[in-house]
C-alpha atoms as a PDB file:
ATOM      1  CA  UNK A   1       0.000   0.000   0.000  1.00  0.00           C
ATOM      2  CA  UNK A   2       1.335   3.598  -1.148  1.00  0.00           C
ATOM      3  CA  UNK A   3       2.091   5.725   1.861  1.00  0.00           C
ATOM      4  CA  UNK A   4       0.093   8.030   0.995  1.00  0.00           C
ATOM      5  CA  UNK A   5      -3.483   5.572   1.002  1.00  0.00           C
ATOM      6  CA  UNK A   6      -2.139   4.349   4.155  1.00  0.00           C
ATOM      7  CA  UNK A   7      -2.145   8.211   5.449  1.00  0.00           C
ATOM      8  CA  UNK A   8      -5.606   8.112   4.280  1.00  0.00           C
ATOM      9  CA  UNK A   9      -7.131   4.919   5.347  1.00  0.00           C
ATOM     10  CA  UNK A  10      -5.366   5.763   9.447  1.00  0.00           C
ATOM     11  CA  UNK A  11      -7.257   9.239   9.279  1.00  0.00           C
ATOM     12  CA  UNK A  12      -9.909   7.603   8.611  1.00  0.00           C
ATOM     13  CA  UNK A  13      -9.933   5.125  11.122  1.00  0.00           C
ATOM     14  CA  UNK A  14      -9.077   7.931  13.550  1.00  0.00           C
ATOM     15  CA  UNK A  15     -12.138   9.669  12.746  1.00  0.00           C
ATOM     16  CA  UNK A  16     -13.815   6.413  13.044  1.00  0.00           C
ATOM     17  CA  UNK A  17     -12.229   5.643  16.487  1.00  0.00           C
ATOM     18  CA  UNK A  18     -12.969   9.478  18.064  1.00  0.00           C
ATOM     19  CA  UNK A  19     -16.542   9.062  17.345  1.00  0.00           C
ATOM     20  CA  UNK A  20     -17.044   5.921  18.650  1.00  0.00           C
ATOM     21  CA  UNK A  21     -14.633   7.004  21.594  1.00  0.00           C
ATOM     22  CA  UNK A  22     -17.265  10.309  21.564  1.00  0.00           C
ATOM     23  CA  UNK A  23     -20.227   7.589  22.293  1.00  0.00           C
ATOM     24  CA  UNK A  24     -17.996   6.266  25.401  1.00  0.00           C
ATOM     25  CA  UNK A  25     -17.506   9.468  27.048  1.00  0.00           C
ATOM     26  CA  UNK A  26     -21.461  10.402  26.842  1.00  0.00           C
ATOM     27  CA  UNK A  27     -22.370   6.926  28.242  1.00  0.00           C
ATOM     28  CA  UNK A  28     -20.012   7.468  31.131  1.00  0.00           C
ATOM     29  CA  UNK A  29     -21.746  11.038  31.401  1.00  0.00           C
ATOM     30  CA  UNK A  30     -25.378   8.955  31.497  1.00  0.00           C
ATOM     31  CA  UNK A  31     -23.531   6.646  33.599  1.00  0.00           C
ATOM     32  CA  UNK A  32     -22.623   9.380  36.107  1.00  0.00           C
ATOM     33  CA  UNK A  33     -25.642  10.970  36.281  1.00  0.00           C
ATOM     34  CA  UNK A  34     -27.735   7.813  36.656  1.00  0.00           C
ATOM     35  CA  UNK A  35     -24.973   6.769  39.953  1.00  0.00           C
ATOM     36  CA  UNK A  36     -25.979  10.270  41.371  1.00  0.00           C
ATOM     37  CA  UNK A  37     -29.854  10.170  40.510  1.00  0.00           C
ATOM     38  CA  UNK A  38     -29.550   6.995  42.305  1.00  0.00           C
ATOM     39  CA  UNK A  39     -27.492   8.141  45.888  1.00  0.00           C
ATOM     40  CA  UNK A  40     -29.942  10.824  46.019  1.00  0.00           C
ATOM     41  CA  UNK A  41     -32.997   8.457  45.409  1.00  0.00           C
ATOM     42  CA  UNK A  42     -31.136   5.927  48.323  1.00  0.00           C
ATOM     43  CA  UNK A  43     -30.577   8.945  50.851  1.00  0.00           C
ATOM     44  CA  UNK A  44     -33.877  10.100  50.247  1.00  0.00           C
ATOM     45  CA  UNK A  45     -35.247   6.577  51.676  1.00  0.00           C
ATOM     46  CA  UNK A  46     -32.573   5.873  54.347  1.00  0.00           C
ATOM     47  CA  UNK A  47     -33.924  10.090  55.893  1.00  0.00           C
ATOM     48  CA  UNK A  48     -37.930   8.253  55.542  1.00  0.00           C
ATOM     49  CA  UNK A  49     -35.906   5.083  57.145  1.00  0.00           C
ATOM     50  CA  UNK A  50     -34.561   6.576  60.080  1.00  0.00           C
ATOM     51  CA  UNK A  51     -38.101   8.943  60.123  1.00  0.00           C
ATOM     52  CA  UNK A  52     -40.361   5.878  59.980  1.00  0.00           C
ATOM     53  CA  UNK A  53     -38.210   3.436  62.529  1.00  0.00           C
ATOM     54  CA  UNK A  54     -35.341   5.004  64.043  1.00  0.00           C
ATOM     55  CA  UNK A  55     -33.214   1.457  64.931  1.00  0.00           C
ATOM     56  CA  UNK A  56     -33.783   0.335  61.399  1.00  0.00           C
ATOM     57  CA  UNK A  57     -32.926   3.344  60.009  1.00  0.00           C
ATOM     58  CA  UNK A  58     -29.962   3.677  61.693  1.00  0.00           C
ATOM     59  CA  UNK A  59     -28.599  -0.065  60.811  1.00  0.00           C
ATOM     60  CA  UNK A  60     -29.501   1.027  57.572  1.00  0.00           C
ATOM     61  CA  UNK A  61     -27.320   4.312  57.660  1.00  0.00           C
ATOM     62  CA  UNK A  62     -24.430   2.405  59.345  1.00  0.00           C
ATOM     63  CA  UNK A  63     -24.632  -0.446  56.360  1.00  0.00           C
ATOM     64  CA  UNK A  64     -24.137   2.065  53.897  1.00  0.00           C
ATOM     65  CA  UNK A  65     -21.838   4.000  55.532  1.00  0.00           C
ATOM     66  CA  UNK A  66     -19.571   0.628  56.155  1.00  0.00           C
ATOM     67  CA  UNK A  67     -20.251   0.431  51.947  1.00  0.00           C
ATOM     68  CA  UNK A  68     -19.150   3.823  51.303  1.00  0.00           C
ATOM     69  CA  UNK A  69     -15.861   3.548  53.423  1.00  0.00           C
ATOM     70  CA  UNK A  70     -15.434   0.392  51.519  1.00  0.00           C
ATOM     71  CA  UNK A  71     -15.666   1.622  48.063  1.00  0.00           C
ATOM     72  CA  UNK A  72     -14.197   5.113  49.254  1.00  0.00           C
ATOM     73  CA  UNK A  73     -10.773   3.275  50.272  1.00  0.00           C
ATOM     74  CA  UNK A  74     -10.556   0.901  47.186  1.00  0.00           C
ATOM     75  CA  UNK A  75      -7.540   2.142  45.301  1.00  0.00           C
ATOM     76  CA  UNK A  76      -8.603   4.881  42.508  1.00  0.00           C
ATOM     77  CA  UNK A  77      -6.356   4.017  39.757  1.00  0.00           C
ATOM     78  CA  UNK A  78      -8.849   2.679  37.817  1.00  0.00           C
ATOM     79  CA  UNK A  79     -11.839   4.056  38.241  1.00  0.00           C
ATOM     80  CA  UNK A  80     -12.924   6.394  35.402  1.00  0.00           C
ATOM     81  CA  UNK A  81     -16.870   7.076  34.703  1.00  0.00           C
ATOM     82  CA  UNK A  82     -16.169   5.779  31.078  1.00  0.00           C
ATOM     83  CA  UNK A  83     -15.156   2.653  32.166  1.00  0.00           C
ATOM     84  CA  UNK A  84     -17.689   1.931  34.471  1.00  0.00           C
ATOM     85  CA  UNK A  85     -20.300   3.009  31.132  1.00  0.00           C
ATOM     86  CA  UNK A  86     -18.852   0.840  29.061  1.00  0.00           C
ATOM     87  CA  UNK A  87     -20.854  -2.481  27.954  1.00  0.00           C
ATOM     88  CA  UNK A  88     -18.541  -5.874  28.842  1.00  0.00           C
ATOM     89  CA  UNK A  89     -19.422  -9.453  28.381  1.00  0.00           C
ATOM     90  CA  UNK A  90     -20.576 -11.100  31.117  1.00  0.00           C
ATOM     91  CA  UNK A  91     -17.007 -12.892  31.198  1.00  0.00           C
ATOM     92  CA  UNK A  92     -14.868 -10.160  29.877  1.00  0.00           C
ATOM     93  CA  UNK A  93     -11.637  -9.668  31.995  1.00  0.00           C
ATOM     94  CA  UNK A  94      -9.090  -6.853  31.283  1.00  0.00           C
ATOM     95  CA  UNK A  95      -8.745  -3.811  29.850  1.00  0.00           C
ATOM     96  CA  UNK A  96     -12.246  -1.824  29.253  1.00  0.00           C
ATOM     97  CA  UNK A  97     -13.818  -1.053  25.678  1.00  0.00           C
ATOM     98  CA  UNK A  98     -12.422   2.404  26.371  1.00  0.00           C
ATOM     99  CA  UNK A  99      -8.927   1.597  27.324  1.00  0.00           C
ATOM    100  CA  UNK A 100      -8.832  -0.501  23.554  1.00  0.00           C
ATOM    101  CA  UNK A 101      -9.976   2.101  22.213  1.00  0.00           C
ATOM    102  CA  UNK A 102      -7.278   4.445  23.856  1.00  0.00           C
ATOM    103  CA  UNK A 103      -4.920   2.160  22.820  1.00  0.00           C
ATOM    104  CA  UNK A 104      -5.967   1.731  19.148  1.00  0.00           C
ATOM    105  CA  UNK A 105      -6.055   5.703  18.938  1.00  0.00           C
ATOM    106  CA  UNK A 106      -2.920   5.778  20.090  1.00  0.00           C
ATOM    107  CA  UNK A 107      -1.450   3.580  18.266  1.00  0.00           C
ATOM    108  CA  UNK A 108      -2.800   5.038  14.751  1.00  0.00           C
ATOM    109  CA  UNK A 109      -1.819   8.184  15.995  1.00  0.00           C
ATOM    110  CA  UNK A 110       1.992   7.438  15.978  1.00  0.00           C
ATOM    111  CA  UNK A 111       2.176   5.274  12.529  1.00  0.00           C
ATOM    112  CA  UNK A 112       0.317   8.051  11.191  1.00  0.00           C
ATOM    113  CA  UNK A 113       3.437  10.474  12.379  1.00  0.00           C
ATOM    114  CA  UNK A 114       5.857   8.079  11.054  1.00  0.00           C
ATOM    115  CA  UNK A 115       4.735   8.418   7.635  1.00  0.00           C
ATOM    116  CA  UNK A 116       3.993  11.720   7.795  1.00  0.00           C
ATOM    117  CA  UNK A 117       7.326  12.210   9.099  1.00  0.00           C
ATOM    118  CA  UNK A 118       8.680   9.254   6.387  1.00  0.00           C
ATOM    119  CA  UNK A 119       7.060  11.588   3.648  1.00  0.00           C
ATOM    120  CA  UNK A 120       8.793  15.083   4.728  1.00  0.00           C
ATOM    121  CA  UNK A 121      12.559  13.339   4.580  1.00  0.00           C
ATOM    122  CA  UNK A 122      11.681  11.868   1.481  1.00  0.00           C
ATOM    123  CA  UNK A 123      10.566  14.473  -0.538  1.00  0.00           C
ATOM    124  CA  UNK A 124      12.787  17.406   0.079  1.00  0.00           C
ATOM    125  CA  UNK A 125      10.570  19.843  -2.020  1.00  0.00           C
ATOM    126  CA  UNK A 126       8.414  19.924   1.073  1.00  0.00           C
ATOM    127  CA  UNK A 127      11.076  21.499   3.059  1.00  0.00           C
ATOM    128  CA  UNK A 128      10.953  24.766   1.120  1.00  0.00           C
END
């Protein structure tokens, strides 16, 4: 393949890629949102908990506080909204949809500089 269709074909795949890594961002906005939507919703019952029967309420509160500490102390490194949106199989292990696509960007990203940078040494009218 010329250089110059390969140039072609990896922009295009790179447009290709940003969209669909576009889609990935927005579900880990939706994905966001929902988590909050749904801590508000949960708050809202454990305050009509603790209102309705105090003892319950407050094994309730201390449950999800023991939760919270739990998550809270996990270690952060990878826990990104877009991953968390991002559909797996139901036995899927590794890195996230996102993450490949990171990858794949990347990688497209630096043959496409090699050839571009492969084109301007060969062709030394360019340097004018």
């Amino acid at each position: 393949m010329a250089p110059s269709e390969e140039i072609v074909r990896l922009e295009r795949e790179l447009a290709e890629l940003r969209s669909h890594y576009a889609h990935l961002e927005r579900n880990g906005r939706v994905m966001k949102r929902g988590s909050m939507f749904m801590l508000a919703a949960l708050a809202v019952f454990l305050g009509y908990l603790l209102w309705a029967d105090f003892v319950m309420g407050a094994l309730a509160v201390v449950a999800a506080a023991a939760i919270a500490m739990l998550v809270w102390f996990l270690p952060a490194s990878n826990r990104r909204w877009i991953d968390a949106g991002t559909p797996r199989g139901e036995f899927e292990f590794g890195p996230s949809q996102a993450q490949k696509v990171e990858q794949w960007i990347a990688d497209r990203e630096a043959r496409l500089a090699e050839l571009r940078l492969a084109g301007s040494a060969g062709n030394p009218a360019t340097d004018r």
